[in-house]
PDB file of N, CA and C in Angstrom:
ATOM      1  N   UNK A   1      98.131  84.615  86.978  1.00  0.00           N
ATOM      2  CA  UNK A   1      98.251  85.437  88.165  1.00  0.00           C
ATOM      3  C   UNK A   1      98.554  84.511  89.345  1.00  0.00           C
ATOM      4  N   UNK A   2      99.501  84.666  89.981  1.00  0.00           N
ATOM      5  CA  UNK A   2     100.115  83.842  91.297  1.00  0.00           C
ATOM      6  C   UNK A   2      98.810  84.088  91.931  1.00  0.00           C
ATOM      7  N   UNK A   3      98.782  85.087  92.644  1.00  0.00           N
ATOM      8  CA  UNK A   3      97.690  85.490  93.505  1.00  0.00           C
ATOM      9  C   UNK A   3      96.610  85.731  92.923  1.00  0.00           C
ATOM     10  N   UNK A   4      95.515  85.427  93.079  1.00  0.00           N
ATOM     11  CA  UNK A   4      94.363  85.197  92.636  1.00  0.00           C
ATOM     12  C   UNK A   4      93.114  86.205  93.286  1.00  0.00           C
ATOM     13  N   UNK A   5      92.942  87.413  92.423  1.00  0.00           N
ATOM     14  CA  UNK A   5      91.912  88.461  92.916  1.00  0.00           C
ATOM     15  C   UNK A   5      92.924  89.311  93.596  1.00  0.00           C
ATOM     16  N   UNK A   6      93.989  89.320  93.626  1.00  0.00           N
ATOM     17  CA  UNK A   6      94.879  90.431  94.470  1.00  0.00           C
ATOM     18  C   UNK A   6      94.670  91.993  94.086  1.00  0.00           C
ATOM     19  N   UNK A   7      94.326  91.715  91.934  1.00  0.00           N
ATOM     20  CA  UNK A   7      94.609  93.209  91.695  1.00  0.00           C
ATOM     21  C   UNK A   7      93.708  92.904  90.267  1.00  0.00           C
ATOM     22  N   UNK A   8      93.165  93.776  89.597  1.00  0.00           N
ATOM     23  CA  UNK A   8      92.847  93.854  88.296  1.00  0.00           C
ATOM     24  C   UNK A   8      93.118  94.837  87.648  1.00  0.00           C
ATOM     25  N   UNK A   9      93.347  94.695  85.988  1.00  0.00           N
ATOM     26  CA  UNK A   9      94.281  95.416  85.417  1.00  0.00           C
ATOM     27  C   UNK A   9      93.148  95.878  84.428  1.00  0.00           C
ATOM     28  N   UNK A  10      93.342  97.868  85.129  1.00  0.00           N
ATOM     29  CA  UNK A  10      92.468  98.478  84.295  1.00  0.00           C
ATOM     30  C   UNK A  10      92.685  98.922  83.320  1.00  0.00           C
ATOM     31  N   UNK A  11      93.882  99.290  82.664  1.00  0.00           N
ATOM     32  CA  UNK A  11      94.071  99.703  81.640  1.00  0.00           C
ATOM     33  C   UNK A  11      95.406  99.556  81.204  1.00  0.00           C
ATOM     34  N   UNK A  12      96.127  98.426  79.670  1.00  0.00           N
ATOM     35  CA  UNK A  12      97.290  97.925  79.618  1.00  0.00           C
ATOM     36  C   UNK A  12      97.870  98.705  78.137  1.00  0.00           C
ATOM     37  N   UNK A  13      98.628  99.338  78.518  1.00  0.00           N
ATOM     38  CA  UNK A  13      99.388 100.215  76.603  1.00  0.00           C
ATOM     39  C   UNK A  13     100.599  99.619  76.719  1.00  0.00           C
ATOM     40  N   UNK A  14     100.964  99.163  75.680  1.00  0.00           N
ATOM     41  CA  UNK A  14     102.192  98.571  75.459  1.00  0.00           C
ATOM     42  C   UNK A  14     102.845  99.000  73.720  1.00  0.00           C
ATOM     43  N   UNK A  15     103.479  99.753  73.755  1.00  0.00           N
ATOM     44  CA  UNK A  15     104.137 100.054  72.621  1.00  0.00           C
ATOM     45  C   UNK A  15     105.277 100.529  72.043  1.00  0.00           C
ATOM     46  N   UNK A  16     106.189 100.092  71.346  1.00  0.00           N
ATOM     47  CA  UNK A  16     108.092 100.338  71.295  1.00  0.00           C
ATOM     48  C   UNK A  16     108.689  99.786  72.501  1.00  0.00           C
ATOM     49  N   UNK A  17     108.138  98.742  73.540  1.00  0.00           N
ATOM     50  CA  UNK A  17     109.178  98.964  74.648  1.00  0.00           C
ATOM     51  C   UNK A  17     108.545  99.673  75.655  1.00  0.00           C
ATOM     52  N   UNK A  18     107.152  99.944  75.811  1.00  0.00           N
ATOM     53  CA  UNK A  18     107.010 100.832  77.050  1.00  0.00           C
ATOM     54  C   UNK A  18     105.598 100.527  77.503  1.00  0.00           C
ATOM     55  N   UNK A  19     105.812 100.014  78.468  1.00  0.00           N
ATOM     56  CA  UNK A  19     103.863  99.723  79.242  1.00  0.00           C
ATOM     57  C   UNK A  19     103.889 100.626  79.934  1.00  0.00           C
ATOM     58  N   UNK A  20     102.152 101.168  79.684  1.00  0.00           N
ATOM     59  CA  UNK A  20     102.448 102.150  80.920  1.00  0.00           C
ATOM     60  C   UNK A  20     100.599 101.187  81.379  1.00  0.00           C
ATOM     61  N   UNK A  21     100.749 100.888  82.673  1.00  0.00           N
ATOM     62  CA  UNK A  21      99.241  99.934  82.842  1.00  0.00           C
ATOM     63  C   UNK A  21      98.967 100.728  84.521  1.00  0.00           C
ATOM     64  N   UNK A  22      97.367 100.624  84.347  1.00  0.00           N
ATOM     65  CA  UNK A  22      97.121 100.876  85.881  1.00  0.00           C
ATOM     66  C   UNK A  22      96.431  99.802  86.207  1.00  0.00           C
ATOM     67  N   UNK A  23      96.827  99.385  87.765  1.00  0.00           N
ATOM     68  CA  UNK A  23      95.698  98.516  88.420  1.00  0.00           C
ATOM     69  C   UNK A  23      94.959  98.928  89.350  1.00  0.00           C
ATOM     70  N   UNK A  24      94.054  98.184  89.879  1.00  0.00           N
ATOM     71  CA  UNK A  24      93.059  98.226  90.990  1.00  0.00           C
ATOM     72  C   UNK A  24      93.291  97.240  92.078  1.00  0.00           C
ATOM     73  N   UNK A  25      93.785  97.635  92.766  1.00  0.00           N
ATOM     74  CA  UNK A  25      94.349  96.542  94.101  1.00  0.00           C
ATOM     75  C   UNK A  25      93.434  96.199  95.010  1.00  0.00           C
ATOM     76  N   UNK A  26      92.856  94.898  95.220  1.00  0.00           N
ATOM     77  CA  UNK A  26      91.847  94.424  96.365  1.00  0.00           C
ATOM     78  C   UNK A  26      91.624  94.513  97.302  1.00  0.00           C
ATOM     79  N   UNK A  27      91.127  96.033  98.002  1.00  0.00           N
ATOM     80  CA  UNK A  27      91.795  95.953  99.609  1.00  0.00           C
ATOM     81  C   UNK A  27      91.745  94.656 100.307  1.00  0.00           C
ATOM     82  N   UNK A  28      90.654  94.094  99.825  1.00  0.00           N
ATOM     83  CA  UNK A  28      89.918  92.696 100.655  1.00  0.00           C
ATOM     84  C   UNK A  28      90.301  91.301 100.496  1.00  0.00           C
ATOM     85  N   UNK A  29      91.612  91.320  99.910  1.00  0.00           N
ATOM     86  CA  UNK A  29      92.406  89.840  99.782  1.00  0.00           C
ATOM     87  C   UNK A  29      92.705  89.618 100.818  1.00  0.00           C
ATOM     88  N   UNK A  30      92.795  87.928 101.212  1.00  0.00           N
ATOM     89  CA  UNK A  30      93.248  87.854 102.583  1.00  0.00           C
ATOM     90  C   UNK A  30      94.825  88.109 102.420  1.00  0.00           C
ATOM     91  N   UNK A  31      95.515  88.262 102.009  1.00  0.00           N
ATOM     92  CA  UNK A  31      96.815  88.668 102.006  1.00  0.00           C
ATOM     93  C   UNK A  31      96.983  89.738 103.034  1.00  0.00           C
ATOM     94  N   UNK A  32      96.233  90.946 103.298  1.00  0.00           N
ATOM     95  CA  UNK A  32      95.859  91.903 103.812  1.00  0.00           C
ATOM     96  C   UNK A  32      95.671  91.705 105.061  1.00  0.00           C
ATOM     97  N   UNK A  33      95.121  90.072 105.407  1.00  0.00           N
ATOM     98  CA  UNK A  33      94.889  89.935 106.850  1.00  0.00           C
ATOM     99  C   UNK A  33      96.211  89.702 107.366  1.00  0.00           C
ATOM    100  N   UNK A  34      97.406  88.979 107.230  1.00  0.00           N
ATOM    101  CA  UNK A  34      98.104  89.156 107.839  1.00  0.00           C
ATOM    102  C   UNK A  34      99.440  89.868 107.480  1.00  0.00           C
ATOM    103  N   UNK A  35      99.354  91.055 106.807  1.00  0.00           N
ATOM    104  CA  UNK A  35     100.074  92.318 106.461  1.00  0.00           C
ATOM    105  C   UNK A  35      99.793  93.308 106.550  1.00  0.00           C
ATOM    106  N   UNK A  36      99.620  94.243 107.158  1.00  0.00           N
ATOM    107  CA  UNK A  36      99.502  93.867 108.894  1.00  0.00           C
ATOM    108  C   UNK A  36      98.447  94.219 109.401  1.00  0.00           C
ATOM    109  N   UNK A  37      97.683  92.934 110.127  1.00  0.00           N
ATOM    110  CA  UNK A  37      96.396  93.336 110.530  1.00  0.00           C
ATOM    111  C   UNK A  37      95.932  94.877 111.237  1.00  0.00           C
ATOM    112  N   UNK A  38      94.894  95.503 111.128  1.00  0.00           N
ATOM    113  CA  UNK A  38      94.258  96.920 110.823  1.00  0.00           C
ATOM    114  C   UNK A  38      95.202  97.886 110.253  1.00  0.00           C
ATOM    115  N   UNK A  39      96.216  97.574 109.596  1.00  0.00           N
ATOM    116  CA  UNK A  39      96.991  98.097 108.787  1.00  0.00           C
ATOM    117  C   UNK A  39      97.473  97.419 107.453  1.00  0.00           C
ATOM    118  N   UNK A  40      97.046  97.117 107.008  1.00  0.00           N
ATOM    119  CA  UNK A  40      97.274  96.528 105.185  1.00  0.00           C
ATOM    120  C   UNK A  40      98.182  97.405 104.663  1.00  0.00           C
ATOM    121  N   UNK A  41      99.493  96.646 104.333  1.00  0.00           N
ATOM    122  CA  UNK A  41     100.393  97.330 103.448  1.00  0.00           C
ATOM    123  C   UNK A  41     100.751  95.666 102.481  1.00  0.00           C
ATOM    124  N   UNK A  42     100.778  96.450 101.195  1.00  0.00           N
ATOM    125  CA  UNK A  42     101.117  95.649 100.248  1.00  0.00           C
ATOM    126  C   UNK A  42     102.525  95.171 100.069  1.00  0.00           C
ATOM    127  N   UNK A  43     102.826  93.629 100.146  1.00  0.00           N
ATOM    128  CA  UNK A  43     103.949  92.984 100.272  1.00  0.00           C
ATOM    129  C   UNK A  43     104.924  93.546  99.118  1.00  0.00           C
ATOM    130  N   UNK A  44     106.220  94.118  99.353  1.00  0.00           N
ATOM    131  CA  UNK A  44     107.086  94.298  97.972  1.00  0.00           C
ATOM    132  C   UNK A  44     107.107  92.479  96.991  1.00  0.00           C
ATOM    133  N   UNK A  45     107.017  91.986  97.727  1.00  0.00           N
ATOM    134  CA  UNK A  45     107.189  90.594  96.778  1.00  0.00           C
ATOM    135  C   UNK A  45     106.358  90.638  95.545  1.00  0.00           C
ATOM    136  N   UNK A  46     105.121  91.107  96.665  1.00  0.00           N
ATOM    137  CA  UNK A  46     104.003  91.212  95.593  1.00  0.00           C
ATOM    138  C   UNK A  46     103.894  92.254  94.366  1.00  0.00           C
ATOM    139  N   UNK A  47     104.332  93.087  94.393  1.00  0.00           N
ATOM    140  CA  UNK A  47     104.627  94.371  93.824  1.00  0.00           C
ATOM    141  C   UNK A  47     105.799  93.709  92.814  1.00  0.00           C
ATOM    142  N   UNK A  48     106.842  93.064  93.352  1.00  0.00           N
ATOM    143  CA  UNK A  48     107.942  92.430  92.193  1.00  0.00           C
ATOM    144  C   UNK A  48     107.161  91.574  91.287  1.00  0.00           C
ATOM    145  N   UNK A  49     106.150  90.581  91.892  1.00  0.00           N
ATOM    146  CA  UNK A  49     105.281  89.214  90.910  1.00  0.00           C
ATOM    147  C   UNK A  49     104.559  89.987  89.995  1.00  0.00           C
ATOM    148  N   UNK A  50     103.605  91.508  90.550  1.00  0.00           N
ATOM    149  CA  UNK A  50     102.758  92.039  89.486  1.00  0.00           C
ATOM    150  C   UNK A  50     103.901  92.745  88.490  1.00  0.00           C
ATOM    151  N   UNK A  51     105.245  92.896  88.327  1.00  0.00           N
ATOM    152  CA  UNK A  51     105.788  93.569  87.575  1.00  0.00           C
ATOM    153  C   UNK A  51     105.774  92.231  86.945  1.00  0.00           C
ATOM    154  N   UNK A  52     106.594  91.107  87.210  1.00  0.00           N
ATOM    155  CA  UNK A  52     107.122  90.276  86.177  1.00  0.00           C
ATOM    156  C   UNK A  52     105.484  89.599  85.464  1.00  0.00           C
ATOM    157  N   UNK A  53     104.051  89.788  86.175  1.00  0.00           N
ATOM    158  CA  UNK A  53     102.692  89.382  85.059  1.00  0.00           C
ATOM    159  C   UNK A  53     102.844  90.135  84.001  1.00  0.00           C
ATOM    160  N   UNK A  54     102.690  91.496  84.802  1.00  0.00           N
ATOM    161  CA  UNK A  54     102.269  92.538  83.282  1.00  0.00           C
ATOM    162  C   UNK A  54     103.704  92.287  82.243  1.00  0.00           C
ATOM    163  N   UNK A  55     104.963  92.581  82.533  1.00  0.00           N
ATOM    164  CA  UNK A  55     105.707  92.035  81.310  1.00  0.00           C
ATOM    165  C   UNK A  55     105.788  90.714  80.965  1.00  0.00           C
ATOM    166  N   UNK A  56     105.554  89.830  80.957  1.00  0.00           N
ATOM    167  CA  UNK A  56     104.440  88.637  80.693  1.00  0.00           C
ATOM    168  C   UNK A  56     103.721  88.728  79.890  1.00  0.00           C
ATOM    169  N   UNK A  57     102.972  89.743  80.635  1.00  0.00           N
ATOM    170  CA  UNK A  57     101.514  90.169  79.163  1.00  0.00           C
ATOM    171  C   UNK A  57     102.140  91.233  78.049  1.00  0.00           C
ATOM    172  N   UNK A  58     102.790  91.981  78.045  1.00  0.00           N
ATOM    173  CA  UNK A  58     103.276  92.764  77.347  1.00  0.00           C
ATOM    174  C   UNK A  58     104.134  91.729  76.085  1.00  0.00           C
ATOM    175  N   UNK A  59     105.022  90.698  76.841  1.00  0.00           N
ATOM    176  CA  UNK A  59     105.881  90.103  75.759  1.00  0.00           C
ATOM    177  C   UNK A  59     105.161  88.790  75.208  1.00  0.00           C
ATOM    178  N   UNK A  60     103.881  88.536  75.868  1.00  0.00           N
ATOM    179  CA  UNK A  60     103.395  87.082  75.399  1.00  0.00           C
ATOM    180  C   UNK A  60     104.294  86.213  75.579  1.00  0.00           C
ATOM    181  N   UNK A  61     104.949  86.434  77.191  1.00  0.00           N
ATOM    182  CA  UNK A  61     106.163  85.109  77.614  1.00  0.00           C
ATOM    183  C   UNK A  61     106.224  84.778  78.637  1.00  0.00           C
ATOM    184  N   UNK A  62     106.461  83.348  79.355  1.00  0.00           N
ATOM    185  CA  UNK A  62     107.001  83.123  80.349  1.00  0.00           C
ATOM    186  C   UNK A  62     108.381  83.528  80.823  1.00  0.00           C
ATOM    187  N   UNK A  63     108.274  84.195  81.784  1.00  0.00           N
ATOM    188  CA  UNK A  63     109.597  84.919  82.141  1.00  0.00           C
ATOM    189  C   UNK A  63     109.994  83.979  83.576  1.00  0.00           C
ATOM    190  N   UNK A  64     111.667  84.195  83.912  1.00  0.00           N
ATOM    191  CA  UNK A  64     112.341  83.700  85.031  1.00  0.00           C
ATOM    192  C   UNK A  64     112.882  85.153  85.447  1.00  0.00           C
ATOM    193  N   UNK A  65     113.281  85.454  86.737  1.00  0.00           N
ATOM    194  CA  UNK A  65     113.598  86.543  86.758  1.00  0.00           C
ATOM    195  C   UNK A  65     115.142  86.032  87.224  1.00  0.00           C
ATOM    196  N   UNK A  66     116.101  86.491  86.426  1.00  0.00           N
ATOM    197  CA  UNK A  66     117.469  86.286  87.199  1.00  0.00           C
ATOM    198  C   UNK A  66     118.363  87.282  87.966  1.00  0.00           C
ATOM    199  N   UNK A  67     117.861  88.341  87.450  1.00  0.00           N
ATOM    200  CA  UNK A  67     118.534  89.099  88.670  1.00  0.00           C
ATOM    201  C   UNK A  67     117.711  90.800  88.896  1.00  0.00           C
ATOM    202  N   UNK A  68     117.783  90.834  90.058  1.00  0.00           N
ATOM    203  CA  UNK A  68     117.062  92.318  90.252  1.00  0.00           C
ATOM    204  C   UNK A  68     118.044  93.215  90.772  1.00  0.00           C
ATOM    205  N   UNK A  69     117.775  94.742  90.506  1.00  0.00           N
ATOM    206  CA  UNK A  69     118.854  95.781  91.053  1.00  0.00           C
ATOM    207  C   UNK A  69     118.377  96.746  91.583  1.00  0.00           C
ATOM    208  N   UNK A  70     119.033  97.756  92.414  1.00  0.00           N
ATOM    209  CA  UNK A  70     118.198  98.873  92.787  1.00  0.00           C
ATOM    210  C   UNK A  70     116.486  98.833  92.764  1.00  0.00           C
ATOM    211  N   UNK A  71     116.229  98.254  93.764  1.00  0.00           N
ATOM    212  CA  UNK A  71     114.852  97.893  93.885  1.00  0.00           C
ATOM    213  C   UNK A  71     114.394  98.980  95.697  1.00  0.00           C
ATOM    214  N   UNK A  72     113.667  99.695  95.153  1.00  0.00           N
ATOM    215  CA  UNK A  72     113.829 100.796  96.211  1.00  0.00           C
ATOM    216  C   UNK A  72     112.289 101.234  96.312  1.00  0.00           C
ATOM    217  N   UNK A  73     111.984 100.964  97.803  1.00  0.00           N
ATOM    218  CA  UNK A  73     110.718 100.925  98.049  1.00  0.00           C
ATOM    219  C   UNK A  73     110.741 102.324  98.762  1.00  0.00           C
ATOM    220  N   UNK A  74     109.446 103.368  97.995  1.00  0.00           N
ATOM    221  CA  UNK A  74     109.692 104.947  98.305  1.00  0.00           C
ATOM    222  C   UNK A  74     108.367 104.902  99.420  1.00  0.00           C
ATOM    223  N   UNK A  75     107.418 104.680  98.927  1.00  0.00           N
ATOM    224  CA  UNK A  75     106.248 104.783  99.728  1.00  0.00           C
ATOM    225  C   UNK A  75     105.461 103.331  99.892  1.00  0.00           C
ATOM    226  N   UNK A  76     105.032 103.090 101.808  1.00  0.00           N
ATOM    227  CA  UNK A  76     104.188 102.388 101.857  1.00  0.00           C
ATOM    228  C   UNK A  76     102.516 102.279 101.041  1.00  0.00           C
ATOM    229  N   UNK A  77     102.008 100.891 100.348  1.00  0.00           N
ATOM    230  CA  UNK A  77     101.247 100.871  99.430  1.00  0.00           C
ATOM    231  C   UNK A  77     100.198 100.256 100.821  1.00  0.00           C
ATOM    232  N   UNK A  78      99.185 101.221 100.925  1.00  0.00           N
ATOM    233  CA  UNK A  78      97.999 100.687 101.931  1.00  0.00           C
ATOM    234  C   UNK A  78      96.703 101.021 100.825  1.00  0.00           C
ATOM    235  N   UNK A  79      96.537  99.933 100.732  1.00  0.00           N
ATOM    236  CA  UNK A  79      95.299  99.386  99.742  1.00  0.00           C
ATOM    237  C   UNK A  79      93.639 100.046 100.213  1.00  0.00           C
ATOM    238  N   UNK A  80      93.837 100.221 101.361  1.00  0.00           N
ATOM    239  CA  UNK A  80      92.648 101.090 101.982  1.00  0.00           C
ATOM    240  C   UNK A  80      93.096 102.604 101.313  1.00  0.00           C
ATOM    241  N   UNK A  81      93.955 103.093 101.278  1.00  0.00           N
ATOM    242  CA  UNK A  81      93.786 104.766 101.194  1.00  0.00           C
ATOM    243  C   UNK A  81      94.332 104.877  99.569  1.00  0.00           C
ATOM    244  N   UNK A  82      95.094 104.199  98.643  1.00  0.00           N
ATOM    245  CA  UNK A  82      95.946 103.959  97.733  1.00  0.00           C
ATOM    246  C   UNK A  82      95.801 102.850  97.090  1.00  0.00           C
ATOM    247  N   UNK A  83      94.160 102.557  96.149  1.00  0.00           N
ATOM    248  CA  UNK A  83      93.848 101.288  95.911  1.00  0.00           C
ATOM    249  C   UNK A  83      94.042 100.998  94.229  1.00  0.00           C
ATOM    250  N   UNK A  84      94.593 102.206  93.995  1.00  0.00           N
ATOM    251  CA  UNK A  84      95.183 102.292  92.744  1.00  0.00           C
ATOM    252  C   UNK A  84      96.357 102.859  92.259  1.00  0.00           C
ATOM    253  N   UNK A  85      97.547 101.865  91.077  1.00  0.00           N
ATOM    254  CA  UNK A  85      98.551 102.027  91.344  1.00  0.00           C
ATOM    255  C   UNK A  85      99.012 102.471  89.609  1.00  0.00           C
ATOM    256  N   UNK A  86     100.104 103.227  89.357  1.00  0.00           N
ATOM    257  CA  UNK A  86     100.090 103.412  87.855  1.00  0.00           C
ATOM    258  C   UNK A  86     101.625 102.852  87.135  1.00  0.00           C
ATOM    259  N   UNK A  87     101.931 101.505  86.768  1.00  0.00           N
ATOM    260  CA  UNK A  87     103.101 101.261  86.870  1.00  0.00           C
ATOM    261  C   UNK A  87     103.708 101.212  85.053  1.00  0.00           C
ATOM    262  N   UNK A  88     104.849 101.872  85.316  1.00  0.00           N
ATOM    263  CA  UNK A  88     105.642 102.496  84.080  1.00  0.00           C
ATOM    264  C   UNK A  88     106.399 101.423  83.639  1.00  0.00           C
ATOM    265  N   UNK A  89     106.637 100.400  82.482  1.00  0.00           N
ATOM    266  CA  UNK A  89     107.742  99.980  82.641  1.00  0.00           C
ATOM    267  C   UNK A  89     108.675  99.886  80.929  1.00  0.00           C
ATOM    268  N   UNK A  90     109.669 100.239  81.307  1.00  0.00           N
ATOM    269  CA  UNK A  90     110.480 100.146  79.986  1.00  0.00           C
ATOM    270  C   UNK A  90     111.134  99.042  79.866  1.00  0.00           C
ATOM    271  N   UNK A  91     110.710  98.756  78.688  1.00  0.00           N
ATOM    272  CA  UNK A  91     111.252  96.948  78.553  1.00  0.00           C
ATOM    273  C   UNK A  91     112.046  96.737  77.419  1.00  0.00           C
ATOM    274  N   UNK A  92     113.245  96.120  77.468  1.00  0.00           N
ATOM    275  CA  UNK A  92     114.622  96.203  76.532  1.00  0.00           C
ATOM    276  C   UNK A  92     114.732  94.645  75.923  1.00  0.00           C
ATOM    277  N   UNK A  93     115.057  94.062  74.961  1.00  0.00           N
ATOM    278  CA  UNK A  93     115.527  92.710  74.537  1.00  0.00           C
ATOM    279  C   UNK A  93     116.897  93.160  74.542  1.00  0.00           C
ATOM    280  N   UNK A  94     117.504  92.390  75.498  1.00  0.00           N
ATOM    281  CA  UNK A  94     119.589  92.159  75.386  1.00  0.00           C
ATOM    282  C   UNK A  94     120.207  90.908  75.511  1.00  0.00           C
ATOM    283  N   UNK A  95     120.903  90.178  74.008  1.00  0.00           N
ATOM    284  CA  UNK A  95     121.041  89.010  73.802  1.00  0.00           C
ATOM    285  C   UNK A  95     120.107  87.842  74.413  1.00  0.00           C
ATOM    286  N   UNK A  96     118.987  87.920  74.181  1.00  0.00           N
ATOM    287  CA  UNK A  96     118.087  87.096  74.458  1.00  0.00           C
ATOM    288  C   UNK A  96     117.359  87.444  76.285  1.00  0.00           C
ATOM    289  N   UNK A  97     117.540  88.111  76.611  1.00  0.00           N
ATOM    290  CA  UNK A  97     117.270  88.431  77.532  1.00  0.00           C
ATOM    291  C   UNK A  97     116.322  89.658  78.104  1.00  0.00           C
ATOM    292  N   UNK A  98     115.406  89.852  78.760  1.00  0.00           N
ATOM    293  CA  UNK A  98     114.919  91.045  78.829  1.00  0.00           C
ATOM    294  C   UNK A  98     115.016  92.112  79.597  1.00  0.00           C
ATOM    295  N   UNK A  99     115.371  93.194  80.168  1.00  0.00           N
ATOM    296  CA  UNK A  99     115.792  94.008  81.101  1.00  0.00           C
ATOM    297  C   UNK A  99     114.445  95.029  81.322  1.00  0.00           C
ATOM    298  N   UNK A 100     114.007  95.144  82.314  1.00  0.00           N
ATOM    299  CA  UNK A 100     112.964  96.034  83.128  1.00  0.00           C
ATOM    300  C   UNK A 100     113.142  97.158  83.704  1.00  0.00           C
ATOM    301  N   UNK A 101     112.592  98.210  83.396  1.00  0.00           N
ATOM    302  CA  UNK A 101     112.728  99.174  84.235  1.00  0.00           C
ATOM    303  C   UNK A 101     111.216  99.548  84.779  1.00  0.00           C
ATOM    304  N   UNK A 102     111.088  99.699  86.033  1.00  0.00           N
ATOM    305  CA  UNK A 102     109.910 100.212  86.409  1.00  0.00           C
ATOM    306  C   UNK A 102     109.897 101.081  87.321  1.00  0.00           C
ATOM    307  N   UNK A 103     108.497 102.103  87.495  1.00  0.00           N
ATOM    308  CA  UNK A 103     108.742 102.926  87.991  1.00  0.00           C
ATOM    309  C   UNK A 103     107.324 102.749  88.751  1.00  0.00           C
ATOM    310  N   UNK A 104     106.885 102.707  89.537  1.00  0.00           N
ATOM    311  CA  UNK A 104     105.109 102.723  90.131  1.00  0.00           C
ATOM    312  C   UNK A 104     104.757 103.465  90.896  1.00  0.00           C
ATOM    313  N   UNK A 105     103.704 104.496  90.893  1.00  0.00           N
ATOM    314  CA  UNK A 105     103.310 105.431  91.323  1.00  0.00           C
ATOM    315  C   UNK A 105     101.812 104.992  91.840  1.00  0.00           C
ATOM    316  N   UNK A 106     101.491 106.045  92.443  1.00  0.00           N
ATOM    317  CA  UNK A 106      99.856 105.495  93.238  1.00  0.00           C
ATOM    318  C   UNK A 106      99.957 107.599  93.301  1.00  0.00           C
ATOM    319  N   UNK A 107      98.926 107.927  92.618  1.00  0.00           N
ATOM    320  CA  UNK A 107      98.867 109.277  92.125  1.00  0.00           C
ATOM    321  C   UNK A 107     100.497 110.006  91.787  1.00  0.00           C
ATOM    322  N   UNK A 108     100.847 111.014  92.590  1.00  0.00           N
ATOM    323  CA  UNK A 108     101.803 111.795  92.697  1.00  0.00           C
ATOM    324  C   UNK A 108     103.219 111.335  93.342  1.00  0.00           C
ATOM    325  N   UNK A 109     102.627 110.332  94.103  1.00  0.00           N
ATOM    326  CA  UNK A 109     103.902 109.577  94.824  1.00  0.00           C
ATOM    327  C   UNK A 109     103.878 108.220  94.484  1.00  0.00           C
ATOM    328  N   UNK A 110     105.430 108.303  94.071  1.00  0.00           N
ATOM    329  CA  UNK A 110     106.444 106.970  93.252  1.00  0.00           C
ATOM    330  C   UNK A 110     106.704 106.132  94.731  1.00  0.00           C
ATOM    331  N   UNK A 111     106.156 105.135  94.493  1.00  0.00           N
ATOM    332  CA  UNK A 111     105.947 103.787  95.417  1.00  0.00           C
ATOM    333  C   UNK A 111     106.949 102.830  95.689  1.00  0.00           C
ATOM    334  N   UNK A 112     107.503 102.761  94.300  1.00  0.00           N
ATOM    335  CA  UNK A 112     108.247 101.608  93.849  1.00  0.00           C
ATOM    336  C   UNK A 112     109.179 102.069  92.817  1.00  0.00           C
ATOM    337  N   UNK A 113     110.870 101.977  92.652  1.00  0.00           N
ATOM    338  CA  UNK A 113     111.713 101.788  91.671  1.00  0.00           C
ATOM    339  C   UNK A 113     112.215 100.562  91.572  1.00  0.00           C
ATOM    340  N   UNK A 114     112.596  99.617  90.503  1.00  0.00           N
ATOM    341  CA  UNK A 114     112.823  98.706  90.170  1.00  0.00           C
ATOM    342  C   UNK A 114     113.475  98.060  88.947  1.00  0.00           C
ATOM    343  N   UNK A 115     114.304  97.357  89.012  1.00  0.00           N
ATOM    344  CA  UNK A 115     115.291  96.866  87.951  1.00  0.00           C
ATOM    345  C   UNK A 115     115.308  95.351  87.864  1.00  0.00           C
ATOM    346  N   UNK A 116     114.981  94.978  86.579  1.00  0.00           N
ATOM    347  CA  UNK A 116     115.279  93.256  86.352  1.00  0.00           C
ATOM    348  C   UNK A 116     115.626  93.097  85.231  1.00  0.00           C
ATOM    349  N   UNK A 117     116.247  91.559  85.688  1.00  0.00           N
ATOM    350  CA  UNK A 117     116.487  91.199  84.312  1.00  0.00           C
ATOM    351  C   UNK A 117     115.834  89.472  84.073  1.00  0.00           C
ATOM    352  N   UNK A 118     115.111  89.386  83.175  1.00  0.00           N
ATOM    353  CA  UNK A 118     114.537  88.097  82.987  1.00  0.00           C
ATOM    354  C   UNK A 118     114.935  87.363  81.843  1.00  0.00           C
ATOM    355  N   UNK A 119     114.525  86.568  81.771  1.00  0.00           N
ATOM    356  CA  UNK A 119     114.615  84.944  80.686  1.00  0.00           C
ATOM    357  C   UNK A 119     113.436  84.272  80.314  1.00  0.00           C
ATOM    358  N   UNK A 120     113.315  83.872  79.507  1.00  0.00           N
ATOM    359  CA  UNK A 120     112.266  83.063  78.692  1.00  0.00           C
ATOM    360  C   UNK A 120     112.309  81.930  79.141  1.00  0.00           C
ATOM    361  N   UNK A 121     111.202  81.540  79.920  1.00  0.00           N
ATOM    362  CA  UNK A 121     111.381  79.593  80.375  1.00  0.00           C
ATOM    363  C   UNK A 121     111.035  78.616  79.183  1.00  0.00           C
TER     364      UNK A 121
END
């Protein structure tokens, strides 16, 4: 985990190609203090790093990410009201390579769409 205590992962299914995992996001990381102070919204960076852990954990690999697409941020993630997040991801092997699709929701509203493509370091 890059970030350390940012989020813990409550529940991980991974099967044919498809995680579906929820986490628990820390309101109380200092990350939070300066994004944006009395307003905590969760960094998209951060939201891209927890996609490329969990497929990580899903493939038992070190991944590089080489290229991302349509990466479309729907709803602000404020860790005070929305401290749990439910992220979908469909995961492809293409000529050695892995392709991501994710989708992340925090109840009813989709947070995050997202496209990658990674490599094995």
């Amino acid at each position: 985990m890059l970030l350390k205590n940012l989020y813990t992962v409550q529940s991980f299914e991974f099967k044919e190609g498809q995680l579906v995992s929820e986490i628990f996001i820390n309101k109380d990381h200092d990350i939070f203090n300066g994004h944006f102070p009395g307003n905590p919204v969760m960094p998209g960076v951060c939201m891209i790093q927890i996609i490329k852990e969990l497929t990580e954990k899903a493939l038992e690999k070190k991944l590089f990410m080489e290229k991302s697409s349509n990466i479309k941020f729907m709803a602000l993630i404020n860790p005070e009201e929305n401290n749990t997040l439910v992220l979908n991801l469909n995961i492809t092997e293409e000529e050695g390579k892995f392709k991501v699709k994710n989708i992340t929701k925090m109840g009813d509203t989709v947070a995050l769409k997202f496209n990658g493509l990674y490599r094995e370091v």
